[in-house]
Protein backbone atom coordinates (compact mmCIF):
# COMPACT_ATOMS: atom_id res chain seq x y z
CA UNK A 1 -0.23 -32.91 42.16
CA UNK A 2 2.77 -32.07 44.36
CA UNK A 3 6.50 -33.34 43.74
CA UNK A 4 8.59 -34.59 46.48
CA UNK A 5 12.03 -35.11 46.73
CA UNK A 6 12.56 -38.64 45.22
CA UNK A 7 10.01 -37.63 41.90
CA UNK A 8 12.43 -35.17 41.64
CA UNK A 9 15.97 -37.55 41.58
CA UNK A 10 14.11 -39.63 39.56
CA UNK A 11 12.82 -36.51 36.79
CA UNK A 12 16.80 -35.53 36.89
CA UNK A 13 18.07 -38.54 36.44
CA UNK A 14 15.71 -39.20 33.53
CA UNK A 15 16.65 -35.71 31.73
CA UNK A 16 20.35 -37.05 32.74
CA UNK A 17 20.66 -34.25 35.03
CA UNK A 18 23.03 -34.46 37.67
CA UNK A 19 21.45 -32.50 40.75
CA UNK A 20 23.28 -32.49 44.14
CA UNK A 21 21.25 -34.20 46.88
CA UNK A 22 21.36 -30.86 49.08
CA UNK A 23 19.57 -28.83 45.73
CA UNK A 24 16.77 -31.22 45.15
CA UNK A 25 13.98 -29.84 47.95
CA UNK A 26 14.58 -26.43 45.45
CA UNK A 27 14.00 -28.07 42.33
CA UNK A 28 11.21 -30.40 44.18
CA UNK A 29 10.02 -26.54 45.01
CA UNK A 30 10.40 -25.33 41.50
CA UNK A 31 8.16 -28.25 39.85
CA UNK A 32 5.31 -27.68 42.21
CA UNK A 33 5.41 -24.06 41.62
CA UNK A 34 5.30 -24.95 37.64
CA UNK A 35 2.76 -27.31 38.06
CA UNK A 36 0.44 -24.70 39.96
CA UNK A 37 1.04 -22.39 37.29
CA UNK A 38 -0.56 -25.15 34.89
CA UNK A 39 -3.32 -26.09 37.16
CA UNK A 40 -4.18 -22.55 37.33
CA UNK A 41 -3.79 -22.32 33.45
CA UNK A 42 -6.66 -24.87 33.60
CA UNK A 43 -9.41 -22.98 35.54
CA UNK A 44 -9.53 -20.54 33.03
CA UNK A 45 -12.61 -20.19 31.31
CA UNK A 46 -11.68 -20.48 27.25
CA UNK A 47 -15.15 -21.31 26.06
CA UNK A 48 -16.06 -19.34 23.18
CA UNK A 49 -12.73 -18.06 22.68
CA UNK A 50 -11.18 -18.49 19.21
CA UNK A 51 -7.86 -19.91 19.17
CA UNK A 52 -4.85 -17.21 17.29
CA UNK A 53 -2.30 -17.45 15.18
CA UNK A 54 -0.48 -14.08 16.61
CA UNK A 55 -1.14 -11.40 19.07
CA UNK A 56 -2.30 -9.19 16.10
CA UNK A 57 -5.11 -9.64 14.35
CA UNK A 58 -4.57 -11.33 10.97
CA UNK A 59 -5.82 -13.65 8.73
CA UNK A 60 -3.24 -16.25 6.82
CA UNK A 61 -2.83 -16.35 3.42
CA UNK A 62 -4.51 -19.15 2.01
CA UNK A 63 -4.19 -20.51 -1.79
CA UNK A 64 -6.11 -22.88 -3.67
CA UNK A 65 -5.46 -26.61 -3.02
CA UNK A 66 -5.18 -27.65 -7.25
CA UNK A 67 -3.18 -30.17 -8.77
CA UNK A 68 -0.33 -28.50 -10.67
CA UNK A 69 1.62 -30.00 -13.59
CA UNK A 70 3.78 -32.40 -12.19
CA UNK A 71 6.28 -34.22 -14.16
CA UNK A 72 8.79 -32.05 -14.50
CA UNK A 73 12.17 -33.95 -13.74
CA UNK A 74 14.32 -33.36 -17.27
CA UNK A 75 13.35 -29.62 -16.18
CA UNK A 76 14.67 -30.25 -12.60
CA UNK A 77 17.59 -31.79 -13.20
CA UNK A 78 18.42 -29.68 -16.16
CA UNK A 79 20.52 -26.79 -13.65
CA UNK A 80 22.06 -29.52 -11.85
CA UNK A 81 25.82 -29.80 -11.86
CA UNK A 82 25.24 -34.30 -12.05
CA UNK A 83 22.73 -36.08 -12.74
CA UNK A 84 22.14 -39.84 -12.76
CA UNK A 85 19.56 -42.44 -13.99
CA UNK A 86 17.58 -39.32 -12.67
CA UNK A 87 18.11 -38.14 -9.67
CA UNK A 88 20.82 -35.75 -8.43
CA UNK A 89 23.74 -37.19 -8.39
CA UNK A 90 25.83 -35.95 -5.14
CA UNK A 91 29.20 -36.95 -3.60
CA UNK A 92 29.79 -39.26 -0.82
CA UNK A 93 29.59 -38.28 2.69
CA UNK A 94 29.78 -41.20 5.10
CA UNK A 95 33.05 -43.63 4.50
């Protein structure tokens, strides 16, 4: 895919970008270089290859997915400074 001058005004002005007409052949240049970056990206061969979490090898923590005891608002709302018809009561922000 290559980027000419015109997909380029039209990618600025859609990011609401405002490029001068005399710097748009460099930014034309600069998506083409990107997008060869991706194609390359693309030829890679990734079959087989487990995906990672980090650079370091680790496994997450994982917990058991159990129902807990729920119903626990009079506890909830027990610290808080108001309370209403239960919920948290909290003041007015937008006038």
């Amino acid at each position: 895919m290559s980027i000419d001058t015109e997909t380029a005004r039209r990618v600025a002005k859609l990011a609401r970008i405002k490029v001068e007409d005399d710097a748009l052949p460099a930014l034309a240049q600069e998506f083409n270089t990107i997008l060869g970056f991706i194609e390359q990206l693309g030829e890679v061969d990734v079959e087989g290859v487990d995906p990672m979490t980090s650079v370091t090898p680790m496994q997450l923590k994982r917990r058991a997915d159990v129902v807990t005891d729920g119903d626990q608002q009079d506890k909830v709302l027990a610290n808080a400074p108001d309370a209403r018809e239960g919920f948290f009561a909290v003041p007015k922000v937008v006038e």
